[in-house]
C-alpha atoms as a PDB file:
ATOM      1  CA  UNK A   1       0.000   0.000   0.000  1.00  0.00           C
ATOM      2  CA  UNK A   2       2.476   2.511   0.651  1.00  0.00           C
ATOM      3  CA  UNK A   3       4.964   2.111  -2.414  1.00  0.00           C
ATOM      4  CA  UNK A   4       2.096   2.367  -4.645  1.00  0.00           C
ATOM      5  CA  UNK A   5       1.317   5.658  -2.484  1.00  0.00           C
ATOM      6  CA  UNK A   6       4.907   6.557  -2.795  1.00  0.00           C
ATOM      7  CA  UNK A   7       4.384   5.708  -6.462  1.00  0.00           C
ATOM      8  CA  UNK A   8       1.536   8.296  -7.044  1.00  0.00           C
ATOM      9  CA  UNK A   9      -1.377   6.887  -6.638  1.00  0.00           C
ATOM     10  CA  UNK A  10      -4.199   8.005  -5.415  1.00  0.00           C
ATOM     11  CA  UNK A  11      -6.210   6.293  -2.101  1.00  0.00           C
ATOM     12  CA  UNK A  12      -9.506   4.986  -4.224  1.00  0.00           C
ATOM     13  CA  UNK A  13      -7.034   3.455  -6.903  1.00  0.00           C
ATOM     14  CA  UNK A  14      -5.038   1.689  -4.180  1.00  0.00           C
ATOM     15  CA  UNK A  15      -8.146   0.396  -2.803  1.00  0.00           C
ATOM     16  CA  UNK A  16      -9.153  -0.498  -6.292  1.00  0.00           C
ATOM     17  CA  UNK A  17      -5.754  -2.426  -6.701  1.00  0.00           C
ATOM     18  CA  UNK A  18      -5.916  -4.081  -3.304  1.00  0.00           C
ATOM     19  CA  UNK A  19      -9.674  -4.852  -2.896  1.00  0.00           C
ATOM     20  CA  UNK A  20     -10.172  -3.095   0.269  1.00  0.00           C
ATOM     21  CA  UNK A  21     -12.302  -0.028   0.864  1.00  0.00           C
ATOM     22  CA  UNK A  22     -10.568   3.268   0.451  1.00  0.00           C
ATOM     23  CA  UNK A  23     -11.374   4.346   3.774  1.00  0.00           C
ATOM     24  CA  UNK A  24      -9.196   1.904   4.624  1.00  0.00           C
ATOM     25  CA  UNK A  25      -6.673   2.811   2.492  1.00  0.00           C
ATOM     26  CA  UNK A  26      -6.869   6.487   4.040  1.00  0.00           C
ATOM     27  CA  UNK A  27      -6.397   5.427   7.821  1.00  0.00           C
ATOM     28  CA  UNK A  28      -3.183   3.547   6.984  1.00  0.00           C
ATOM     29  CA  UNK A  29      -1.692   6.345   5.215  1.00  0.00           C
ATOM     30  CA  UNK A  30      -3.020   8.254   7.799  1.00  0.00           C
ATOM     31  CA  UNK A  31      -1.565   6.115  10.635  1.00  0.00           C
ATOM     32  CA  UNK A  32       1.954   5.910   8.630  1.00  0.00           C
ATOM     33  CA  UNK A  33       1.880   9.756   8.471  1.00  0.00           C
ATOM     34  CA  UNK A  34       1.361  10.055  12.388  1.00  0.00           C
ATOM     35  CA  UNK A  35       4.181   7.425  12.888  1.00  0.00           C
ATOM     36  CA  UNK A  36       6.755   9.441  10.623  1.00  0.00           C
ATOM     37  CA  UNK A  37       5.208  12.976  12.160  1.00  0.00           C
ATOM     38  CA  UNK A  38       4.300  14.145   8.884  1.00  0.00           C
ATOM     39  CA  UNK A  39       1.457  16.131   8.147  1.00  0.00           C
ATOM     40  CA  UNK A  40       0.530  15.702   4.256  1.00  0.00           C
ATOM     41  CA  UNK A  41       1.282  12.559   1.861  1.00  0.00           C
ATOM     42  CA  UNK A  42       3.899  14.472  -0.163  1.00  0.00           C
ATOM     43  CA  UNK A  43       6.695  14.613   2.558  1.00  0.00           C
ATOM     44  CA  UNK A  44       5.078  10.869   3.719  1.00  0.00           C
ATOM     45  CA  UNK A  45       6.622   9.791   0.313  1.00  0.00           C
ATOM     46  CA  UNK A  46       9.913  11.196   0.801  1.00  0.00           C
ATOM     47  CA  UNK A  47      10.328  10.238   4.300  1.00  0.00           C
ATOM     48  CA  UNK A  48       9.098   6.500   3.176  1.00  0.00           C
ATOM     49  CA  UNK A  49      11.313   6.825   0.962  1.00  0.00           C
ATOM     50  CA  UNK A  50      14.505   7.880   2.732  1.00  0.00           C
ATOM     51  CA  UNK A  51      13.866   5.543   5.440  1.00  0.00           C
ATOM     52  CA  UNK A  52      14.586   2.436   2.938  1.00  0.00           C
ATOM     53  CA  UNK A  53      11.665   0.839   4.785  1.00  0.00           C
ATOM     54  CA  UNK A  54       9.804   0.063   1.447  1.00  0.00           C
ATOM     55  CA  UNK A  55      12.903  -1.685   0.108  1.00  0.00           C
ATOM     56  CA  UNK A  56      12.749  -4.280   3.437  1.00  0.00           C
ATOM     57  CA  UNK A  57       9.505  -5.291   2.557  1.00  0.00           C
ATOM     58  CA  UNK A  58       8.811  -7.817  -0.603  1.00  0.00           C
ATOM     59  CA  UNK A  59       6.929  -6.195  -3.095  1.00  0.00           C
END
């Protein structure tokens, strides 16, 4: 879920992609934004991916 937000994508087409609701989709981005202490998806992205946590999980 997060590289494709990394990636671009919007919440409903991750939801779309995963077959979950995009609610869903919303309060784990949300929940990853709170753990990083960032406050819009943009700088999310960038701290996701300057962590290199994306690359320890298999795609």
């Amino acid at each position: 879920m997060l590289r494709l937000m990394v990636a671009g994508h919007t919440d409903a087409a991750i939801a779309k992609r995963l077959g979950m609701s995009t609610r869903t989709v919303s309060t784990h981005i949300k929940k990853s934004s709170e753990l990083f202490n960032s406050h819009s998806r943009a700088p999310l992205a960038y701290l996701l991916a300057q962590s290199g946590i994306l690359e320890d999980i298999p795609a």
